[in-house]
C-alpha atoms as a PDB file:
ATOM      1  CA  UNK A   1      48.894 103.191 122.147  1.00  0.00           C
ATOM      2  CA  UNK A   2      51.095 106.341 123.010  1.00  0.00           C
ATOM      3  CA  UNK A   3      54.176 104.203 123.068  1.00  0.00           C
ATOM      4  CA  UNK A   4      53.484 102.463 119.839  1.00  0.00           C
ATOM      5  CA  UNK A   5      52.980 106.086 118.496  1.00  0.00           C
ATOM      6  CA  UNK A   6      55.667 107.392 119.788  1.00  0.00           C
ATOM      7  CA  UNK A   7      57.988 104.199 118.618  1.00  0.00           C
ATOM      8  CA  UNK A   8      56.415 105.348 115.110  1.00  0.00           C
ATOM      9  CA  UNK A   9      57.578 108.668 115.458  1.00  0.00           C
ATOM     10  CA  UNK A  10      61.313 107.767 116.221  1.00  0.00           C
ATOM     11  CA  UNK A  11      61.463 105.213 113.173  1.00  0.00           C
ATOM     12  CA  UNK A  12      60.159 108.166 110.922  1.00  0.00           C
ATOM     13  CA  UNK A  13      62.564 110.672 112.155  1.00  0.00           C
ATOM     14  CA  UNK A  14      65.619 108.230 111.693  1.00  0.00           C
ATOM     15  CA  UNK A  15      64.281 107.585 108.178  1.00  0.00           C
ATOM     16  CA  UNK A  16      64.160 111.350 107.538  1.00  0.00           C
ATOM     17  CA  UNK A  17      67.580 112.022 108.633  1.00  0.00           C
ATOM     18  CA  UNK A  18      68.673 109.291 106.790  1.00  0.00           C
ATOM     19  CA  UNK A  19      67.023 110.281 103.272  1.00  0.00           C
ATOM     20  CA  UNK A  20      68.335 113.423 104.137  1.00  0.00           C
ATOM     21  CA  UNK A  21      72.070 112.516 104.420  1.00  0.00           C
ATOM     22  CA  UNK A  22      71.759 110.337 101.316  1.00  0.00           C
ATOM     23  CA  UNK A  23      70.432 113.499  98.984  1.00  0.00           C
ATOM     24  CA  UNK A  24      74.181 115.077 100.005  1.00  0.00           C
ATOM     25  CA  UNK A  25      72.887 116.962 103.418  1.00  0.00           C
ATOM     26  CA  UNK A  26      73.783 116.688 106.662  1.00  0.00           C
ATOM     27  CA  UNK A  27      72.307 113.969 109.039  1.00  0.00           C
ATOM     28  CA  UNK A  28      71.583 114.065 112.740  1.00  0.00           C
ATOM     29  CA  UNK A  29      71.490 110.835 114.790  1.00  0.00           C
ATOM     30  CA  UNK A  30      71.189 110.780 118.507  1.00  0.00           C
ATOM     31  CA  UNK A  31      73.173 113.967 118.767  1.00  0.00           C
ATOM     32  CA  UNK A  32      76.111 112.977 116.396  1.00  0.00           C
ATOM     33  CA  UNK A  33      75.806 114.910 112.909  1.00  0.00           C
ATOM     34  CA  UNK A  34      77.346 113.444 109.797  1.00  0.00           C
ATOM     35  CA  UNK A  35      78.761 115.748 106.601  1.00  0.00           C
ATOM     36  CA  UNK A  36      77.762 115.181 103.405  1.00  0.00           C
ATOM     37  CA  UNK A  37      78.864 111.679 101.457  1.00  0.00           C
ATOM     38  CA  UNK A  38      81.771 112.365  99.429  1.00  0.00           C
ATOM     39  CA  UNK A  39      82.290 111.325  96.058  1.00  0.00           C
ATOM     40  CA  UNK A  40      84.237 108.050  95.756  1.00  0.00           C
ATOM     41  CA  UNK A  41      82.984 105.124  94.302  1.00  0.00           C
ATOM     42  CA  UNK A  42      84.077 101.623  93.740  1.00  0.00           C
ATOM     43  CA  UNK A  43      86.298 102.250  91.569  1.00  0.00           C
ATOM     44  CA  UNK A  44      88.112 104.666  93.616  1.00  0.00           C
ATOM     45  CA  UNK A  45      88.427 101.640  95.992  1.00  0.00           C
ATOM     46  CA  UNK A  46      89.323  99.425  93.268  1.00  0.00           C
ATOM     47  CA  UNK A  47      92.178 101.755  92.086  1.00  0.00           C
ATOM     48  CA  UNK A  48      93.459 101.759  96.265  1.00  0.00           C
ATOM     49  CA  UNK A  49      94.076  98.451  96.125  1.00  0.00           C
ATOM     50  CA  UNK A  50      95.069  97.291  93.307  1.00  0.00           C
ATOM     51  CA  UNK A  51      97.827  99.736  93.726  1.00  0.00           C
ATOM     52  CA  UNK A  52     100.981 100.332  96.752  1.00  0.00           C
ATOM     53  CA  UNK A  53      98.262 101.519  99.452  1.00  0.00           C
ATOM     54  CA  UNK A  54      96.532  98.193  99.228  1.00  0.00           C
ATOM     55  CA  UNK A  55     100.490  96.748 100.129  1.00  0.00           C
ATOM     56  CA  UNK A  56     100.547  99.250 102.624  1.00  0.00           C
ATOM     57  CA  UNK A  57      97.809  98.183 104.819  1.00  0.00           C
ATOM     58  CA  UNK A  58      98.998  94.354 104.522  1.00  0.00           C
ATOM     59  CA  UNK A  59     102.073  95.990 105.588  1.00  0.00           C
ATOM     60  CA  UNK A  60     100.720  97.287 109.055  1.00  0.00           C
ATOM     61  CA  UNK A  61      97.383  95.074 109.587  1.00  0.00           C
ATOM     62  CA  UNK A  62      98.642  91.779 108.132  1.00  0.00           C
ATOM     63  CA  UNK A  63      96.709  89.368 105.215  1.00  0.00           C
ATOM     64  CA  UNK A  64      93.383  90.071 107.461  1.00  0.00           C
ATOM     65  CA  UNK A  65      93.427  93.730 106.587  1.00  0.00           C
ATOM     66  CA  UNK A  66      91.657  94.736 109.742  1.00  0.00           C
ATOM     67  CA  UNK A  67      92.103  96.039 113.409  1.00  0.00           C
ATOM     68  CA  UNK A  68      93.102  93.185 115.395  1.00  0.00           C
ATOM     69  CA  UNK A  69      94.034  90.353 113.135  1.00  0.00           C
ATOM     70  CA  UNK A  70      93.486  86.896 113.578  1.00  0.00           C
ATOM     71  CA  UNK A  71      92.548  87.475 117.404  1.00  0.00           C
ATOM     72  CA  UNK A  72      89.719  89.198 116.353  1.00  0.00           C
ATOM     73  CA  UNK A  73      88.379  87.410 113.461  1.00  0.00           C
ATOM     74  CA  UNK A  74      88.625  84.657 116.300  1.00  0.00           C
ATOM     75  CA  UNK A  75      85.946  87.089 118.680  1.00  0.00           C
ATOM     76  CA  UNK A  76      83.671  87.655 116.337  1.00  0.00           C
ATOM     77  CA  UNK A  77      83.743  84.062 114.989  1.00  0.00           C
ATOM     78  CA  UNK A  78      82.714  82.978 118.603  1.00  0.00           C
ATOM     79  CA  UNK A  79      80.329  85.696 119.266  1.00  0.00           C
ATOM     80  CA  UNK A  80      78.748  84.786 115.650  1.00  0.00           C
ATOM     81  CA  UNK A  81      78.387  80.538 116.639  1.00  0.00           C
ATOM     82  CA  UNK A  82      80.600  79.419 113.745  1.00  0.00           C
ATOM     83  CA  UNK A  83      80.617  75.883 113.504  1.00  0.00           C
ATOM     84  CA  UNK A  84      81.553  73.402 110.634  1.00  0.00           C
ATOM     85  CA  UNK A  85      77.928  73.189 109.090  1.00  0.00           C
ATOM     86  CA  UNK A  86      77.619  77.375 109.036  1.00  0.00           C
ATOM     87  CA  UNK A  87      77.877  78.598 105.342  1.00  0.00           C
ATOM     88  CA  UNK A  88      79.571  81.633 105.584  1.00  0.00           C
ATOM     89  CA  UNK A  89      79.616  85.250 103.061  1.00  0.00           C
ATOM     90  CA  UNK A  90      82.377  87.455 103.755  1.00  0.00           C
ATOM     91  CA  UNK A  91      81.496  90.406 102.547  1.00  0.00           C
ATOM     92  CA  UNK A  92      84.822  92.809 100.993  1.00  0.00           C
ATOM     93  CA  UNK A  93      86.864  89.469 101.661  1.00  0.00           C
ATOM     94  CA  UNK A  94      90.087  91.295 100.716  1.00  0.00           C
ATOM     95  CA  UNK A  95      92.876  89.403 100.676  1.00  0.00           C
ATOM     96  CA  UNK A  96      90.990  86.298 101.906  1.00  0.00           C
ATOM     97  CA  UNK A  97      92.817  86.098 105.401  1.00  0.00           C
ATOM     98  CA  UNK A  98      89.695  85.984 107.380  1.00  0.00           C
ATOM     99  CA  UNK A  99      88.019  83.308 105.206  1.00  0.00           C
ATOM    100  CA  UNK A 100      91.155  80.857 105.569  1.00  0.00           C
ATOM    101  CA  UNK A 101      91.301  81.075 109.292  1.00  0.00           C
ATOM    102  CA  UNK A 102      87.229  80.522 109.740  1.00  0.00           C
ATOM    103  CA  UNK A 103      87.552  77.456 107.408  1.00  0.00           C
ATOM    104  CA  UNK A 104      90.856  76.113 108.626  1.00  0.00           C
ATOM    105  CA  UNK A 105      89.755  76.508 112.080  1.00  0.00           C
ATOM    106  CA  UNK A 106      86.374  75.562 112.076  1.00  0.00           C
ATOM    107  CA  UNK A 107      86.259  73.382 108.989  1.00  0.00           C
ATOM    108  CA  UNK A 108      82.945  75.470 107.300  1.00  0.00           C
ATOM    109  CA  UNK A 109      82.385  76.545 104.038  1.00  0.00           C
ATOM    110  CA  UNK A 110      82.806  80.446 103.198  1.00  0.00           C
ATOM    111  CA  UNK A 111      82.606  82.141 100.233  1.00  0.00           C
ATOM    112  CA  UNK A 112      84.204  85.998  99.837  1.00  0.00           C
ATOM    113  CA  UNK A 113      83.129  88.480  97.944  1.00  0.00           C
ATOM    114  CA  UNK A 114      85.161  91.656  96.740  1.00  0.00           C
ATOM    115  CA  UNK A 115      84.775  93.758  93.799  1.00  0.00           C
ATOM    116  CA  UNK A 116      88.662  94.661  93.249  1.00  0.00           C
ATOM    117  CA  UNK A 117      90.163  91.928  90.881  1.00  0.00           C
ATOM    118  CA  UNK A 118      93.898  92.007  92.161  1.00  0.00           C
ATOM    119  CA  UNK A 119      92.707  91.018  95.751  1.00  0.00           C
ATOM    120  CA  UNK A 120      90.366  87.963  94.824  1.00  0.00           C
ATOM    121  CA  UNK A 121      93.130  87.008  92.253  1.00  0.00           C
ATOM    122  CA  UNK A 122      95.660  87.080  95.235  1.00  0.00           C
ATOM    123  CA  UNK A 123      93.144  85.253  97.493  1.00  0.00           C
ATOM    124  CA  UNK A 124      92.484  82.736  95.561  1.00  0.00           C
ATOM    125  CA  UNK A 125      96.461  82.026  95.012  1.00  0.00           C
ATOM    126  CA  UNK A 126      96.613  82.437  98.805  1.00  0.00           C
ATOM    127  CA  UNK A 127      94.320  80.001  99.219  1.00  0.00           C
ATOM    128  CA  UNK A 128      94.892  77.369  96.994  1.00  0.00           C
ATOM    129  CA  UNK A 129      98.929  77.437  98.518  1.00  0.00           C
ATOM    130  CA  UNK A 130      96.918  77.009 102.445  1.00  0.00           C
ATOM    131  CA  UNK A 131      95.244  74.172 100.583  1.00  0.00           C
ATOM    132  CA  UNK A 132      91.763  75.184 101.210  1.00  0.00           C
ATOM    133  CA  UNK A 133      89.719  75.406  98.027  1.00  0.00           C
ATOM    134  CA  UNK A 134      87.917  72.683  98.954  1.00  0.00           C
ATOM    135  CA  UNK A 135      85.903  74.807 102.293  1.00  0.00           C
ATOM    136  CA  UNK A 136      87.007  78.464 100.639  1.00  0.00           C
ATOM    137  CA  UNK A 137      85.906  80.119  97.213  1.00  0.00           C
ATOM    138  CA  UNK A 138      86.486  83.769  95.966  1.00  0.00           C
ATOM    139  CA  UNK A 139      83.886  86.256  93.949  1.00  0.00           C
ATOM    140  CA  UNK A 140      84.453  88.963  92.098  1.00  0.00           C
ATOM    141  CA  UNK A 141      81.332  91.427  93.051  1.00  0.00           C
ATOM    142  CA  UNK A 142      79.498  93.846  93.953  1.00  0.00           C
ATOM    143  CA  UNK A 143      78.581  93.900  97.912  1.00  0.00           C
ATOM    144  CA  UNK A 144      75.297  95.936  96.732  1.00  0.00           C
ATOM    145  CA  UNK A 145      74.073  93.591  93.871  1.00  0.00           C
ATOM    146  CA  UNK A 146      75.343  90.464  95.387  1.00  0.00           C
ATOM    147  CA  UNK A 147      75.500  87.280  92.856  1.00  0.00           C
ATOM    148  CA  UNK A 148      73.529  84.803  94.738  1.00  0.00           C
ATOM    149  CA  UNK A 149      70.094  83.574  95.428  1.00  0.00           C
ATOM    150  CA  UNK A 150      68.082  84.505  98.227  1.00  0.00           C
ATOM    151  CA  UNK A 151      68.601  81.896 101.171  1.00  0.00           C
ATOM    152  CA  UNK A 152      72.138  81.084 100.671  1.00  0.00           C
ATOM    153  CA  UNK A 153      73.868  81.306 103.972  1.00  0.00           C
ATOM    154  CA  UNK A 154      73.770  81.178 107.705  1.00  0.00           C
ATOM    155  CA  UNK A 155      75.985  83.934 108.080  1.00  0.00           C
ATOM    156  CA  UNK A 156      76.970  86.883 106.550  1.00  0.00           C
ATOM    157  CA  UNK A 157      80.595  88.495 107.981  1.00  0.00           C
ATOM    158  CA  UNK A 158      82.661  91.832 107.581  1.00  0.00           C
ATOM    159  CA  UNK A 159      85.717  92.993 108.697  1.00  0.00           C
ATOM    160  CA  UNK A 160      86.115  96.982 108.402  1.00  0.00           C
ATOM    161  CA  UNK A 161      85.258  96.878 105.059  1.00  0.00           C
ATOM    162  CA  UNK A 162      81.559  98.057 104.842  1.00  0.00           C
ATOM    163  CA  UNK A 163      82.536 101.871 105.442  1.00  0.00           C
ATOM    164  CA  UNK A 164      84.100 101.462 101.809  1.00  0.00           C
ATOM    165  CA  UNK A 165      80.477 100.770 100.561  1.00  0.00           C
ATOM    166  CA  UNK A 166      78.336 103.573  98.960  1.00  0.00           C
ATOM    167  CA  UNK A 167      74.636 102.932 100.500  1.00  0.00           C
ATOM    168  CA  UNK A 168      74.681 100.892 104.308  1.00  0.00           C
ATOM    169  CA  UNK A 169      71.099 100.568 103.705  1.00  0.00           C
ATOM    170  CA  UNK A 170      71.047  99.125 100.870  1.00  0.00           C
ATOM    171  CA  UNK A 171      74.225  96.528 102.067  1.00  0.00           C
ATOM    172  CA  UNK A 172      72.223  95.669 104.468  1.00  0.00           C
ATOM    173  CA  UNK A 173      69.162  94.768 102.951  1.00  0.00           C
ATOM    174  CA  UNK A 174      71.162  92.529 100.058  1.00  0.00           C
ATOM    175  CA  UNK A 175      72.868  90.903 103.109  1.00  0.00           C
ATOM    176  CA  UNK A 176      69.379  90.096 104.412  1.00  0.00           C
ATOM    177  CA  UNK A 177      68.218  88.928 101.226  1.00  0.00           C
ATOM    178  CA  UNK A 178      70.917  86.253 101.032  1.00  0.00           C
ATOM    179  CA  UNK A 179      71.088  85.179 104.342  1.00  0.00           C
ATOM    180  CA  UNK A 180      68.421  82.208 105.447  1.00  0.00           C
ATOM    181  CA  UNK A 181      65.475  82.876 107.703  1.00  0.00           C
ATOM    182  CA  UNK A 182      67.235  82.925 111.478  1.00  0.00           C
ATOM    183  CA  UNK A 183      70.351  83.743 109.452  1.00  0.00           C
ATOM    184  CA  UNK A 184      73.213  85.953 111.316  1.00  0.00           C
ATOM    185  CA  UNK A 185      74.607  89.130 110.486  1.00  0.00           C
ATOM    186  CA  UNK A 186      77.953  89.771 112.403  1.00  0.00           C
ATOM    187  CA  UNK A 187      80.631  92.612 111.484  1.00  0.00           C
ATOM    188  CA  UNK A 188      82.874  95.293 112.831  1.00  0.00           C
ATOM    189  CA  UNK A 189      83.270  98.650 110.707  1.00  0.00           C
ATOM    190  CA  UNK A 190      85.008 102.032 111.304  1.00  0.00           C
ATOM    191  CA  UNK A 191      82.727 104.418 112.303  1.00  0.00           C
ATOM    192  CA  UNK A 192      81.825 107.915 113.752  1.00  0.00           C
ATOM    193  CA  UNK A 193      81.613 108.784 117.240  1.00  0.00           C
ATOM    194  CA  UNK A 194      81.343 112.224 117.426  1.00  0.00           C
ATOM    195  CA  UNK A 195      80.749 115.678 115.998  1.00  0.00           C
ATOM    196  CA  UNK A 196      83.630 116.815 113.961  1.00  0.00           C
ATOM    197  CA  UNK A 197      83.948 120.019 111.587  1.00  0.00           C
ATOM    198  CA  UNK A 198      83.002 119.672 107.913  1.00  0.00           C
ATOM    199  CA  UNK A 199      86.987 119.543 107.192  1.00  0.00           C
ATOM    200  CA  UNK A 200      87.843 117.419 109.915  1.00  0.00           C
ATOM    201  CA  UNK A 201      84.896 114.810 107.956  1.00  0.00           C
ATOM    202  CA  UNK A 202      86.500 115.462 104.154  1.00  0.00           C
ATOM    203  CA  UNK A 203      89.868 114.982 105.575  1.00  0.00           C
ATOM    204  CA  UNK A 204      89.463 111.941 107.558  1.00  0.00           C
ATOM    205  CA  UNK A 205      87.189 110.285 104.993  1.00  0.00           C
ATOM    206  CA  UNK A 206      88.991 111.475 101.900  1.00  0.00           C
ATOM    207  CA  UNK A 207      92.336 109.651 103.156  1.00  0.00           C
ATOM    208  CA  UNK A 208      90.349 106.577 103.561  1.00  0.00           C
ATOM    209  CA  UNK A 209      88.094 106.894  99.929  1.00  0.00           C
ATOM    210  CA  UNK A 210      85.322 106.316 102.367  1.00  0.00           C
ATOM    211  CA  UNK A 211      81.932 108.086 100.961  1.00  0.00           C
ATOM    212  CA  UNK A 212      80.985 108.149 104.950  1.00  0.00           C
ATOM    213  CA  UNK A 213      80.964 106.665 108.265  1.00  0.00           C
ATOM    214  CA  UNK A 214      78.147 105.449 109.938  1.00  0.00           C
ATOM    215  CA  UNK A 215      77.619 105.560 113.617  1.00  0.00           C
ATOM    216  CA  UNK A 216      77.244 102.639 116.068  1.00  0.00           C
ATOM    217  CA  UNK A 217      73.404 103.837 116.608  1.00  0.00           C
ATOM    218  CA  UNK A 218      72.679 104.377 112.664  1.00  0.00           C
ATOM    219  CA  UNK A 219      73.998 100.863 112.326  1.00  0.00           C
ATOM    220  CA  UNK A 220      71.686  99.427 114.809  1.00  0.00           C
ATOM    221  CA  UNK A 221      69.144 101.310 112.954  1.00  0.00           C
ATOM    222  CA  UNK A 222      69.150  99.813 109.710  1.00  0.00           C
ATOM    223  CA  UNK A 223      69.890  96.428 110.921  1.00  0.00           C
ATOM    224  CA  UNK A 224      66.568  96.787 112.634  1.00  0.00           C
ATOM    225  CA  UNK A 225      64.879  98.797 109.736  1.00  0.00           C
ATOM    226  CA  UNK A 226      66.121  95.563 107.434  1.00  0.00           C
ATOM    227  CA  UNK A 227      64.242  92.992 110.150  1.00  0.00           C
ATOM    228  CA  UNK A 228      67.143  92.063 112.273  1.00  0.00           C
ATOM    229  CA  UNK A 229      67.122  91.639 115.988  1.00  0.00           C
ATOM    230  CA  UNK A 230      69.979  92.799 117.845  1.00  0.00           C
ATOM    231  CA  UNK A 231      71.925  90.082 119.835  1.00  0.00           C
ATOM    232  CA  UNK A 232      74.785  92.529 120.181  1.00  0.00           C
ATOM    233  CA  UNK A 233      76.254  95.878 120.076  1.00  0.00           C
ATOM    234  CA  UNK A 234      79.430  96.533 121.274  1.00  0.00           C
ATOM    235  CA  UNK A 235      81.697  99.912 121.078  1.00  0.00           C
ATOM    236  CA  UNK A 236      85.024  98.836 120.512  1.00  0.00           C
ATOM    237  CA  UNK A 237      86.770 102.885 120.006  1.00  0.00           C
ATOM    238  CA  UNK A 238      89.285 102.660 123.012  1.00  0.00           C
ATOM    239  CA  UNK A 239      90.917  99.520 121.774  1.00  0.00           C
ATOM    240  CA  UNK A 240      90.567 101.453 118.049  1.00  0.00           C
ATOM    241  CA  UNK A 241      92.660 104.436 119.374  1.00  0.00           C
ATOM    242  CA  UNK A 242      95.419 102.293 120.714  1.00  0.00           C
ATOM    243  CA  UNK A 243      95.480 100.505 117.496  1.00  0.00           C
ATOM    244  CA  UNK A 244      96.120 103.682 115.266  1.00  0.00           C
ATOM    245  CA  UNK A 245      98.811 104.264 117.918  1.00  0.00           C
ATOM    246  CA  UNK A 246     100.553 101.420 117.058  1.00  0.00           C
ATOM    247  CA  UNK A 247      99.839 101.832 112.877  1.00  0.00           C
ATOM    248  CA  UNK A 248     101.677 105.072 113.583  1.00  0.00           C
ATOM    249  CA  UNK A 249     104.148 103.845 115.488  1.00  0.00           C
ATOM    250  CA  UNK A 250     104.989 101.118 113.067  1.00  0.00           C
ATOM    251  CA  UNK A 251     104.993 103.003 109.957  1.00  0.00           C
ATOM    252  CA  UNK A 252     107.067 105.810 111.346  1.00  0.00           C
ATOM    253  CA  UNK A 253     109.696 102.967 112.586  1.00  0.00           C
ATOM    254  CA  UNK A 254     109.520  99.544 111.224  1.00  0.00           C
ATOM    255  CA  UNK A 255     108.156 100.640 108.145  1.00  0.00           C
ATOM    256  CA  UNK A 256     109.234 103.980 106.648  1.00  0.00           C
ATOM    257  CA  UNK A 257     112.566 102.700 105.091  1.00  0.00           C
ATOM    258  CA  UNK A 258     110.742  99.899 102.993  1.00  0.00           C
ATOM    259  CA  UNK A 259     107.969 102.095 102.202  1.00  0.00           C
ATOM    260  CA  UNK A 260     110.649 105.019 101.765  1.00  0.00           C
ATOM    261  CA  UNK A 261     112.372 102.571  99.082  1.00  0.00           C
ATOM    262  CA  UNK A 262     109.788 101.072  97.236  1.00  0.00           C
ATOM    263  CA  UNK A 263     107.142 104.005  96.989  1.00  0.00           C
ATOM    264  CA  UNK A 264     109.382 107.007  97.546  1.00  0.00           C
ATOM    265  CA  UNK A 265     108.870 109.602 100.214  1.00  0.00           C
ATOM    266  CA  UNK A 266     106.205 111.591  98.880  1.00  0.00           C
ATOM    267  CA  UNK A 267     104.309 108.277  99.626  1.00  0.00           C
ATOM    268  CA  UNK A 268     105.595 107.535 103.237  1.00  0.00           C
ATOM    269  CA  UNK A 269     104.831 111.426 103.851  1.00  0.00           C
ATOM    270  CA  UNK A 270     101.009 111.449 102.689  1.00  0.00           C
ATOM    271  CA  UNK A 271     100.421 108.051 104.955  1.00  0.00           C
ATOM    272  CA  UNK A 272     102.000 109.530 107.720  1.00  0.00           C
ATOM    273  CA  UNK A 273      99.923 112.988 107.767  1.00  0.00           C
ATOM    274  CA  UNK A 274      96.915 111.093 107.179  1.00  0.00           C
ATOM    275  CA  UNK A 275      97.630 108.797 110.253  1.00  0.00           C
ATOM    276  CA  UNK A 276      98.154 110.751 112.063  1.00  0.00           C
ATOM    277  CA  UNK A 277      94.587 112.366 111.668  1.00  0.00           C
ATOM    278  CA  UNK A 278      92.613 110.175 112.604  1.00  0.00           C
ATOM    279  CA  UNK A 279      95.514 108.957 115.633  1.00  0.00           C
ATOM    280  CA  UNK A 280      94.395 112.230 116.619  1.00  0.00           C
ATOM    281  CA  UNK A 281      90.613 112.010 116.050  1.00  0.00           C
ATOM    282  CA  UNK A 282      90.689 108.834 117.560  1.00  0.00           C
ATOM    283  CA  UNK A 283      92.008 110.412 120.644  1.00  0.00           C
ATOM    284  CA  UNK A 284      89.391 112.878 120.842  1.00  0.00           C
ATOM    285  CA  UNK A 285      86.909 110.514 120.474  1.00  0.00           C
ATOM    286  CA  UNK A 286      85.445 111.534 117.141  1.00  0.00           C
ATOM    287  CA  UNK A 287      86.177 107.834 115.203  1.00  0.00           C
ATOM    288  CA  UNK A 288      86.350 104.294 116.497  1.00  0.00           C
ATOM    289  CA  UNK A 289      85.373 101.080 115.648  1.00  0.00           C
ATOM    290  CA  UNK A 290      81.928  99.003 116.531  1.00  0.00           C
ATOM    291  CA  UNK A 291      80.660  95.359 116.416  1.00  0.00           C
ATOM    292  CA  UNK A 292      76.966  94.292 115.654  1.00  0.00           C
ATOM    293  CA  UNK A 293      75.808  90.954 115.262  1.00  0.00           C
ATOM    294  CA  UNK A 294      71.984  90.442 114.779  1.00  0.00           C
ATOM    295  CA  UNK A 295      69.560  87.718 113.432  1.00  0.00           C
ATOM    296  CA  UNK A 296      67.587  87.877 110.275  1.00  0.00           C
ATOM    297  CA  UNK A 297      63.586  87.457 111.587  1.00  0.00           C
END
């Protein structure tokens, strides 16, 4: 009975700390406190991308638009159990990248969903040129009032996208609704691994538009809070640091002349100072990466 009680009491401070941090107050998790969430919205997001910093990331991530690429859309398809009969949601799809090598290597049906209109107009060209639109379709959306019935898929995916999205929680729950019972919930986001000062948050986040971060363990939380089970939780931050490395590194070499030309350097200057942030926050340990994959009960 203790332990039960106990287990009770944990649960209840988590969900104090997180109403907290959602009313614009700090939040304390396991020793790690998070600011307040900043104000941008979707479409602050929308505005990023349908504009020269959306080019920009292409520019250093490739089509996928996330750490790693294809190789690790190709991880967490594994880890996930992707096979031809898995309907799949990708959740912020982007650019599509992801969706096209999950159907064209595994022959399944996905669906993306992304609310900025310029990126599922370009996926859907992209996709319709790979000659895919028979296994891949594109939604304009909102990842918090998702348009389809409950029950829909065995799998709901993201790709460092979700720490765009105003309310985790409620993300989560939405991606729970959807999903089928025994359904799978697999994604990696950018998150928080540390304390950091009230500007090092603003700055880091503001360059980003991200309202917030979450942290590995606040993910875990609210996975479990929505009635997942956790079949894995992995901290990926090391292999995150050497990544922004090698942004920096590309952008200050490969890159700057092109971005120099076609944006100016006012543009090439503001991406470089803000890289190199979180280069240096990711050296220190205060940001990094994570990957969760859990089953809906």
């Amino acid at each position: 009975m203790q332990k039960i009680q106990s287990a009770g009491l944990i649960l209840r401070i988590y969900d104090i700390a997180r109403d907290y941090k959602l009313r614009g107050g700090n939040a304390s998790i396991l020793g790690i406190t998070k600011g307040r969430r900043l104000d941008f919205t979707i479409a602050d997001v929308n505005e990023i991308y349908e504009g020269p910093v959306g080019v920009l990331w292409e520019m250093l991530m490739g089509e996928q638009i996330h750490v790693g690429g294809a190789e690790e859309t190709e991880i967490l398809a594994r880890k996930a159990g992707i096979n031809k009969d898995t309907a799949v949601l990708d959740l912020c799809s982007a650019l599509g990248g992801p969706a096209r090598h999950l159907a064209g290597k595994y022959g399944c049906k996905v669906t993306g969903l992304d609310a900025t209109k310029k990126m599922v107009d370009e996926a859907l060209r992209r996709t319709e040129k790979a000659g895919l639109t028979r296994l891949v379709t594109h939604k304009l959306g909102n990842a918090l009032d998702m348009p389809f019935k409950a029950g829909t898929f065995d799998l709901v995916w993201g790709q460092d996208a979700w720490c765009y999205v105003t309310d985790k929680n409620r993300l989560i729950s939405e991606a729970s609704r959807v999903l089928k019972p025994s359904g799978v919930i697999a994604f990696t986001d950018w998150i928080q691994t540390e304390n950091m000062t009230n500007g090092e948050w603003e700055a880091l986040n503001s360059f980003m538009a991200f309202p917030y971060m979450e942290t590995l363990d606040g993910y875990e939380h609210i996975l479990r809070h929505a009635g997942f089970r956790i079949l894995e939780k992995e901290d990926l931050s090391e292999d995150f640091a050497k990544h922004c490395h090698l942004y920096q590194s590309m952008l200050r070499n490969q890159l700057k002349k092109r971005v120099v030309k076609e944006y100016g350097s006012e543009m090439f200057q503001a991406a470089d100072e803000g890289l190199a942030r979180w280069v240096r926050a990711a050296d220190e340990g205060k940001v990094g990466r994570g990957r969760l994959i859990g089953r809906k009960a």
